[in-house]
Protein backbone atom coordinates (compact mmCIF):
# COMPACT_ATOMS: atom_id res chain seq x y z
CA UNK A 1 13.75 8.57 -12.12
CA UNK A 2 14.44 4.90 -13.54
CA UNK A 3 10.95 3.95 -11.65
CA UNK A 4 9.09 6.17 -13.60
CA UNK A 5 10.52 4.90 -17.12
CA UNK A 6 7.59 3.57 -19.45
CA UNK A 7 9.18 0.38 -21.07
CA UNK A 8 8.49 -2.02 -23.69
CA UNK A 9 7.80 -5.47 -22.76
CA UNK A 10 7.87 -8.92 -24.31
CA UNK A 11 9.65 -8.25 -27.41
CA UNK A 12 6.58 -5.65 -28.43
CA UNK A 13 9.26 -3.06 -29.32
CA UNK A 14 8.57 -2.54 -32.77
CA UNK A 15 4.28 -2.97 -32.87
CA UNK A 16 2.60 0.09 -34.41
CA UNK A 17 -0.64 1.24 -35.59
CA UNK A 18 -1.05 4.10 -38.19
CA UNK A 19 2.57 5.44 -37.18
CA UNK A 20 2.24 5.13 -33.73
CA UNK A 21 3.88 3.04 -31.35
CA UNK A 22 1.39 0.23 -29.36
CA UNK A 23 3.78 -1.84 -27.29
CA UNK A 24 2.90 -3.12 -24.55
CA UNK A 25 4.19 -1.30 -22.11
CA UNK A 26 5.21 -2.04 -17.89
CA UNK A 27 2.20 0.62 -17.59
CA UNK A 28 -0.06 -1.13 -19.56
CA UNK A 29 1.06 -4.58 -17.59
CA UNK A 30 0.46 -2.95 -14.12
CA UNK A 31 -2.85 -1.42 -14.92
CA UNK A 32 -3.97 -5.17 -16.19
CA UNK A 33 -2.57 -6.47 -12.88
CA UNK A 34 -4.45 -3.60 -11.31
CA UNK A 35 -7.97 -4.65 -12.88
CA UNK A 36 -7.56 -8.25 -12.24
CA UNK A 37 -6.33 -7.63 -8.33
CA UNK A 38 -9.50 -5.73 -8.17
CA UNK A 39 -11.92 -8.25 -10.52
CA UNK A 40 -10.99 -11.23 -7.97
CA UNK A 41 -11.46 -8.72 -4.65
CA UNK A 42 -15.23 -8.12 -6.19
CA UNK A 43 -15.76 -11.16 -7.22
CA UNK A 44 -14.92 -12.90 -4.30
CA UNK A 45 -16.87 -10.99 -2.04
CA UNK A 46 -20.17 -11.22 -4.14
CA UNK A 47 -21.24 -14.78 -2.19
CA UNK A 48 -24.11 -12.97 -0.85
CA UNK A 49 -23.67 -15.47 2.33
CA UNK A 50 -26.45 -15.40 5.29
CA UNK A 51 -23.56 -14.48 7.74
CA UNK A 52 -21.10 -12.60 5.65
CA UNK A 53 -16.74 -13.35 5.84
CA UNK A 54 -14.67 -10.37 5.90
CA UNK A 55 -13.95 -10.59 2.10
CA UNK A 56 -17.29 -10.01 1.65
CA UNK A 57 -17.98 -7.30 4.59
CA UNK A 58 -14.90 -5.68 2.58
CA UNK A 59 -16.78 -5.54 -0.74
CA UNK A 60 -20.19 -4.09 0.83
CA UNK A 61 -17.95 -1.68 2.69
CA UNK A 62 -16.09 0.05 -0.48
CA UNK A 63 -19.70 0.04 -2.07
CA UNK A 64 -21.53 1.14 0.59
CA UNK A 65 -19.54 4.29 1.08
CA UNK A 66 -19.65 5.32 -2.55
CA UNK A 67 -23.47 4.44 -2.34
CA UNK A 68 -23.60 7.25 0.53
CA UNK A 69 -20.77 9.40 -0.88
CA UNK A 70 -22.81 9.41 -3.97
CA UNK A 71 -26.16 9.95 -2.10
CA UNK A 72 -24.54 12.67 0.01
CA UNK A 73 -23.39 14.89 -3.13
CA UNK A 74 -25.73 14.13 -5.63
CA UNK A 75 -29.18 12.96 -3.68
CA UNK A 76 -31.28 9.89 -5.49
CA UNK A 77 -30.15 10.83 -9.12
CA UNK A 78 -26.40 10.16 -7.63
CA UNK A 79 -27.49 5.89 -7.50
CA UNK A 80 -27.23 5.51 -11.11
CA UNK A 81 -23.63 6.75 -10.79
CA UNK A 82 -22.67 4.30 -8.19
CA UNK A 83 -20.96 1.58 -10.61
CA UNK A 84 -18.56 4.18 -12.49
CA UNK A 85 -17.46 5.78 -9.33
CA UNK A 86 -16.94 2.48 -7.42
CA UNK A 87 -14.87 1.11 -10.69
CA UNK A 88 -12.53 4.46 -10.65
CA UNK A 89 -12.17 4.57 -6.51
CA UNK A 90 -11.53 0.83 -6.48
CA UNK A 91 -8.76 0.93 -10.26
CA UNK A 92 -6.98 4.64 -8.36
CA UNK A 93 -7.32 2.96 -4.28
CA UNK A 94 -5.93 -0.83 -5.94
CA UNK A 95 -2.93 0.79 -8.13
CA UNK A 96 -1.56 3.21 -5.98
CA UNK A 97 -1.29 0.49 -3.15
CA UNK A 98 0.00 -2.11 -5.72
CA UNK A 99 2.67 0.31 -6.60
CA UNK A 100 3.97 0.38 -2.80
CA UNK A 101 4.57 -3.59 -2.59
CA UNK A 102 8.01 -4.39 -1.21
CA UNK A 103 8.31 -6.34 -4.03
CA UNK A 104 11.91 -4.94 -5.35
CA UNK A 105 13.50 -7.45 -2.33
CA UNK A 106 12.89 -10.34 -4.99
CA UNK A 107 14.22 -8.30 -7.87
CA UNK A 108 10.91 -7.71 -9.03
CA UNK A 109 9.95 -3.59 -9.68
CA UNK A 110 6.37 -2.82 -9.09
CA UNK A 111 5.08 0.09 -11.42
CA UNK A 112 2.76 2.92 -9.78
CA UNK A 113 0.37 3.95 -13.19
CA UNK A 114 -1.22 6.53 -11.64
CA UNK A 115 2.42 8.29 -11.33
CA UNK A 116 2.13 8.95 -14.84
CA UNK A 117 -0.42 12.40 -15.98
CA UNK A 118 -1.38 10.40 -19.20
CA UNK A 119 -3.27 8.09 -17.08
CA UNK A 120 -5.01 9.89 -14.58
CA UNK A 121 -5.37 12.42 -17.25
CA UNK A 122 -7.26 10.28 -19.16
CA UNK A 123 -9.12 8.86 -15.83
CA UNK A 124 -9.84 12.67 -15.32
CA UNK A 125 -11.54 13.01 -18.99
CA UNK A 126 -13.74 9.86 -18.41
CA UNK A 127 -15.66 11.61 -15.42
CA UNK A 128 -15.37 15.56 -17.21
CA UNK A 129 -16.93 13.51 -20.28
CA UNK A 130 -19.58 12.36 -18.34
CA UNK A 131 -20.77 15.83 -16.59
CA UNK A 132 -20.35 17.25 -20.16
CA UNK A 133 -22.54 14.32 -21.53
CA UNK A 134 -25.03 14.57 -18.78
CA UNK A 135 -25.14 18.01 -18.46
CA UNK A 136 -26.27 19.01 -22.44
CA UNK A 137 -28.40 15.45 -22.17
CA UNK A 138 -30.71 16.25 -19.68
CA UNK A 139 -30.46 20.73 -19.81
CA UNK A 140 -29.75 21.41 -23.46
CA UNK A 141 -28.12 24.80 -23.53
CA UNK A 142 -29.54 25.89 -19.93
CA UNK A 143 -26.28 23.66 -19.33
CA UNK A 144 -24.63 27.08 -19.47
CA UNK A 145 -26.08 28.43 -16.76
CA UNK A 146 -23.64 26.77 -14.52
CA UNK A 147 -21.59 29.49 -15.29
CA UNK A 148 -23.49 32.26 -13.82
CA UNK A 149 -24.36 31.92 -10.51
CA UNK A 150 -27.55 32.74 -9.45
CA UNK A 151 -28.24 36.05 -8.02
CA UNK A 152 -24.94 37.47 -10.49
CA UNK A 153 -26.46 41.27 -11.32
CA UNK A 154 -26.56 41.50 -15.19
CA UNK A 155 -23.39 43.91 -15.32
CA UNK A 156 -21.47 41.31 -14.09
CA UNK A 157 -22.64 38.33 -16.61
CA UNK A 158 -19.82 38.98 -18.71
CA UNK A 159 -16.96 38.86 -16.36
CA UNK A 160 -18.07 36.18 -14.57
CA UNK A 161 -19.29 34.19 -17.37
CA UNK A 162 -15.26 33.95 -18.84
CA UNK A 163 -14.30 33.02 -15.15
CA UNK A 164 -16.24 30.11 -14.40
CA UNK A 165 -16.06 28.89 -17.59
CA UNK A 166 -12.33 28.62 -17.41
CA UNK A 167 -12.54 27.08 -13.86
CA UNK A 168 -14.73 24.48 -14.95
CA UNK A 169 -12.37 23.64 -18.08
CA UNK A 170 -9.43 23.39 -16.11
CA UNK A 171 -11.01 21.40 -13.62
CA UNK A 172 -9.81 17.49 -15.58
CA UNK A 173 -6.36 19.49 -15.63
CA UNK A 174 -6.81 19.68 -11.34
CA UNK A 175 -8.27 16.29 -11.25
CA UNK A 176 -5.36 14.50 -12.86
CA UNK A 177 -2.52 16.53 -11.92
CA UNK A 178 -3.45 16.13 -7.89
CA UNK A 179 -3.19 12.11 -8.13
CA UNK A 180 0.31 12.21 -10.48
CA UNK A 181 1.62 14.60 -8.39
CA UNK A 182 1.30 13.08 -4.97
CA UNK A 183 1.92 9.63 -5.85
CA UNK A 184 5.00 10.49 -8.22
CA UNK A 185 6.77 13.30 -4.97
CA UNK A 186 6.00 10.07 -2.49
CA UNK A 187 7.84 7.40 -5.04
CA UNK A 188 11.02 9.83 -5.46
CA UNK A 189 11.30 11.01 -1.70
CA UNK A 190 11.27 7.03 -1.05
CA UNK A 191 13.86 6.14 -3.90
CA UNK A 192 15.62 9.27 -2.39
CA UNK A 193 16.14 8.06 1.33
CA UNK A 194 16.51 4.80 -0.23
CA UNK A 195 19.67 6.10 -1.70
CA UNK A 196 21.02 7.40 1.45
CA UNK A 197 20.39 4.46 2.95
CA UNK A 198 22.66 2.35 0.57
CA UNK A 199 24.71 4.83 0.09
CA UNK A 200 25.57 5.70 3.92
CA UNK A 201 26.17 1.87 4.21
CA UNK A 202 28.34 1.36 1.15
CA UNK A 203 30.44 4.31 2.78
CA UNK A 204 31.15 2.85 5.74
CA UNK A 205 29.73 1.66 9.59
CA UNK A 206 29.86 5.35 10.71
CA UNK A 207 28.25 6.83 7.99
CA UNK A 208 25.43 3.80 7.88
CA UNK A 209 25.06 4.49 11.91
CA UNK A 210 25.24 8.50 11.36
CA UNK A 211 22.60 8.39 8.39
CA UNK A 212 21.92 5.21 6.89
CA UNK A 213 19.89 4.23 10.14
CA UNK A 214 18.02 7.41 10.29
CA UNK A 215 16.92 7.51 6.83
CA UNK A 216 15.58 3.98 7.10
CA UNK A 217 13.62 4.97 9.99
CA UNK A 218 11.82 7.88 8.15
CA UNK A 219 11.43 5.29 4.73
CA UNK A 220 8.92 3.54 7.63
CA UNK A 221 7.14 6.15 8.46
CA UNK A 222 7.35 7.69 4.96
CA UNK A 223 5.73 3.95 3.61
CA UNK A 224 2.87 4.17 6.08
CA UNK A 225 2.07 8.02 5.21
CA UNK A 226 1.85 7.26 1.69
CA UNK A 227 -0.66 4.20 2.42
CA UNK A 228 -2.61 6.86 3.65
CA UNK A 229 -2.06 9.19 0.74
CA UNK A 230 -2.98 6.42 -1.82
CA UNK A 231 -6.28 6.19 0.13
CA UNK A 232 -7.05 9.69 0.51
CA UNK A 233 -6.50 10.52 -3.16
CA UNK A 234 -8.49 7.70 -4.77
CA UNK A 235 -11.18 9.39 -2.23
CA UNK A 236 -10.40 12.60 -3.59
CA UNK A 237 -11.18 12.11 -6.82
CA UNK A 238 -14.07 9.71 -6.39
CA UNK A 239 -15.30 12.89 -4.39
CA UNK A 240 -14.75 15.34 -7.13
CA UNK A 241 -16.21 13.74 -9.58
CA UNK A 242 -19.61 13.10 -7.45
CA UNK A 243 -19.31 17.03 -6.80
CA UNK A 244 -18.51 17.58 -10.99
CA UNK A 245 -21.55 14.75 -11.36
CA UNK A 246 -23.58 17.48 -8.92
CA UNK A 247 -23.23 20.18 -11.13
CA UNK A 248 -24.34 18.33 -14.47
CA UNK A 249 -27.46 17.19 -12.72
CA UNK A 250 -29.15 19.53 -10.68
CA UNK A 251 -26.86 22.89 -12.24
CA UNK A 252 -26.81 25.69 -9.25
């Protein structure tokens, strides 16, 4: 689990604020890699040319399918959205790739943030914080409402009142748990075959043919599935949190 380890960097061992510990941190080193990877890919592809390049067809592609994703799930309301969704599909979609780079060949470790719950926890509050925000801002207390379904006979208010209300609390919990926990079981089942394969090869020929080979094979296929995951979850939760966004503006 030595690719999971949160360490100090540059001597920052020691920094502290109010009795806390501030160092800066491989995380914290990564996710600043992470934002400038993804300040340059913007950047570079706002040239607004006649005939666009394919940096720039790459740029109006990302935001034109949050632009519809958020026009699919929230309607015209949804537009005003676009920039915070964009920012946290790009940040999830540009670290979890960053963290695959077959970097470790030059003795150089890449660090997957979003393998760690503290930070897609706290990616999780910033869009639960905005539906709360939203949601009291433009309905008051008719905000509660989302918690009884319309059409719920009066006999029932009560028990389904407690329900929803405890789905919709646990629903940052569900946001931020789903990216840690597929990007951190894809990291250790690599690190795992990994092992095999050095392993199997330190052992012997017959043992690197027998399983070393094999295991090598599957790290391929295993590397290309979890390009795909990395994708599909920064979708995921750019998803959920134009379906949370939903709720806060329009209620039931």
């Amino acid at each position: 689990m030595h690719q999971f380890a949160i360490e100090p960097l540059f001597g920052t061992d020691q920094l502290a604020l109010g009795g806390y510990n501030i160092a800066f941190t491989n995380s914290a080193l990564w996710m600043v890699i992470t934002a400038v990877v993804l300040w340059i890919f913007v950047a570079g592809g706002m040239k607004r040319q006649l005939v666009p390049g394919r940096w720039q067809m790459a740029v109006e592609f990302f935001t034109g399918f949050i632009n519809k994703l958020m026009m699919e799930n929230v309607g015209e309301a949804g537009k005003k959205y676009v920039p915070y969704v964009f920012s946290i599909f790009m940040f999830i979609l540009m670290a979890n790739l960053l963290g695959l780079l077959p970097i470790g060949i030059f003795g150089l470790h890449p660090f997957t943030p979003t393998s760690h719950f503290t930070v897609t926890g706290v990616l999780a509050i910033m869009s639960f914080s905005i539906v709360l925000i939203v949601g009291f801002w433009k309905h008051g207390l008719h905000f509660f409402s989302l918690f009884v379904p319309h059409g719920t006979p009066l006999p029932m208010i009560p028990v389904i009142f407690p329900i929803e209300l405890v789905s919709f609390l646990v629903r940052p919990f569900s946001l931020g748990l789903r990216l840690f926990v597929a990007m951190t079981a894809g990291h250790v089942l690599l690190k795992v075959l990994a092992g095999f394969v050095i392993n199997s090869t330190n052992a012997g020929a017959g043992y690197g043919a027998l399983v070393g080979i094999p295991s090598f094979t599957l790290m391929i296929g295993i590397s290309a599935l979890e390009m795909l995951v990395a994708c599909i979850q920064a979708y995921v939760f750019a998803l959920l949190t134009s379906l949370y966004i939903n709720d806060a503006e329009h209620l039931h």
